[in-house]
Protein backbone atom coordinates (compact mmCIF):
# COMPACT_ATOMS: atom_id res chain seq x y z
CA UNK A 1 23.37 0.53 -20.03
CA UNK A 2 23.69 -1.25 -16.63
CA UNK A 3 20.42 -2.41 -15.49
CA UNK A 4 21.79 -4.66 -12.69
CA UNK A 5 19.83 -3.77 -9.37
CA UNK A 6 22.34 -5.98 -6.84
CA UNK A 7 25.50 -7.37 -7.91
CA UNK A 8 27.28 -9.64 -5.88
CA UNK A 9 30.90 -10.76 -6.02
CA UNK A 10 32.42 -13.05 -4.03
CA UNK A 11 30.44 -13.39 -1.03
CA UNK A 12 31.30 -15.32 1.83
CA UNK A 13 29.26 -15.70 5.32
CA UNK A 14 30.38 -17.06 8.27
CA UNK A 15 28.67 -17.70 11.88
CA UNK A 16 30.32 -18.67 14.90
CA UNK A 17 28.55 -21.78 16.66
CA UNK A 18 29.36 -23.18 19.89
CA UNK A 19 30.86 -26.47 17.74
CA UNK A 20 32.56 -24.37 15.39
CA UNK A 21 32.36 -21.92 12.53
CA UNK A 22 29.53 -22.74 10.33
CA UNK A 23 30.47 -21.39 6.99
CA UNK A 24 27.19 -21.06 4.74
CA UNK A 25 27.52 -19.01 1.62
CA UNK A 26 31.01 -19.46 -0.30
CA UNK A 27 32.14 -17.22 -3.17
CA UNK A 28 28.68 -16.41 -4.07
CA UNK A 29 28.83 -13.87 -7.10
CA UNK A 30 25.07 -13.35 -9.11
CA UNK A 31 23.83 -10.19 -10.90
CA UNK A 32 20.05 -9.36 -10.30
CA UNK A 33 18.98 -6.93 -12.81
CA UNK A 34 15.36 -4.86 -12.59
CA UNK A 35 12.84 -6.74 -13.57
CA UNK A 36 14.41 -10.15 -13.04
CA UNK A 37 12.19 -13.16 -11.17
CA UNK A 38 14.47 -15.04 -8.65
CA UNK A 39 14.00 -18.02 -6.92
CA UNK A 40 15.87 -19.55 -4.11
CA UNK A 41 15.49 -23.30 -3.62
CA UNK A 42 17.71 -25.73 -1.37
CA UNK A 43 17.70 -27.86 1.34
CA UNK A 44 17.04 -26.31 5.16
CA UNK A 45 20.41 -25.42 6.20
CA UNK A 46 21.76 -24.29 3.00
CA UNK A 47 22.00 -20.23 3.56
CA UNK A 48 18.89 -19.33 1.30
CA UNK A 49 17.86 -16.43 4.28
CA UNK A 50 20.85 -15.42 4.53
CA UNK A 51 21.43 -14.96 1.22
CA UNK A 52 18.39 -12.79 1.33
CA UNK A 53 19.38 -10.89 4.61
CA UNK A 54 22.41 -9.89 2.14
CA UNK A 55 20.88 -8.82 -1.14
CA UNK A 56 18.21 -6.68 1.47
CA UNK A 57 20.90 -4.63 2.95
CA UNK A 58 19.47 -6.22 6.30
CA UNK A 59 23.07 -7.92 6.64
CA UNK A 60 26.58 -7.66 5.80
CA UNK A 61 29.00 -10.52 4.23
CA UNK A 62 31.98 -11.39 6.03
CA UNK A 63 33.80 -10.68 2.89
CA UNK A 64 32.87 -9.99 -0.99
CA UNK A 65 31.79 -6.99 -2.48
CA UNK A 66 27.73 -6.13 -2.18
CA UNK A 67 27.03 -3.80 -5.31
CA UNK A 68 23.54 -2.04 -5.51
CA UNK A 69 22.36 0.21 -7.51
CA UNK A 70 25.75 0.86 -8.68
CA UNK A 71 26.86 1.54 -5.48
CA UNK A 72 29.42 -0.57 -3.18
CA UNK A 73 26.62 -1.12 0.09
CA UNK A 74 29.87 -0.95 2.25
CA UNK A 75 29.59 2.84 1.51
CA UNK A 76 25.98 3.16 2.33
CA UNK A 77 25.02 4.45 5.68
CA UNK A 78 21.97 3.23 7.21
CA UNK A 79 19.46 6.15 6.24
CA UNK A 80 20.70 4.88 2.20
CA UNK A 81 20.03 1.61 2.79
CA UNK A 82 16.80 2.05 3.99
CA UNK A 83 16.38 4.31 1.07
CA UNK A 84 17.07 1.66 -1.01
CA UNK A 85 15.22 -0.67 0.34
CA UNK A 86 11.73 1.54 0.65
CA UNK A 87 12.77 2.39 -3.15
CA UNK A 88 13.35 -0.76 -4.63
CA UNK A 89 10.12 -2.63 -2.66
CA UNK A 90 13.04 -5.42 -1.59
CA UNK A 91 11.64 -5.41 2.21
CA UNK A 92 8.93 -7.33 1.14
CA UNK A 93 10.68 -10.54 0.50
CA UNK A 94 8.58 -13.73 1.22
CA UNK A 95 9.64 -17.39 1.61
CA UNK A 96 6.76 -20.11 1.08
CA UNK A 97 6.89 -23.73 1.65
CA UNK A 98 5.00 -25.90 -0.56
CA UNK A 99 4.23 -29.67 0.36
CA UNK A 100 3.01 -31.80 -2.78
């Protein structure tokens, strides 16, 4: 049974800056299945949001395959990704800084 709620394979995400192209997630592949706690930790800078902009269906990879559900998100027009999203309770993604 495949229990994997996003897949991802191969991501890559790319921005173009005035000084350049700013490359900030490269060949990414991870397999979130239900149930699974996942934390994102790194440096400012590193691509944590938009990692998560990604794995919400909020935006798209520059290449790399986006897999939810079963279901390549490449395929999915916006009503099913908003589906998805109101379905799986993945809108509600938080970030929190903590100082010790």
């Amino acid at each position: 049974m495949n229990n994997s709620l996003v897949k991802l394979k191969k991501i890559k995400k790319v921005y173009n800056h005035k000084n350049g192209i700013i490359e900030v997630l490269k060949n990414i592949s991870l397999d979130i299945k239900e149930g699974d706690l996942v934390a994102l930790v790194g440096p400012s800078g590193s691509g944590k949001s938009s990692l998560l902009h990604i794995i919400a269906l909020l935006d798209k990879p520059n290449s790399g395959l986006v897999i939810f559900s079963g279901k390549d998100s490449k395929n999915l027009s916006e009503k099913e990704r908003n589906d998805i999203r109101k379905k799986k309770n993945i809108y509600n993604i938080s970030r929190q800084q903590f100082t010790f």
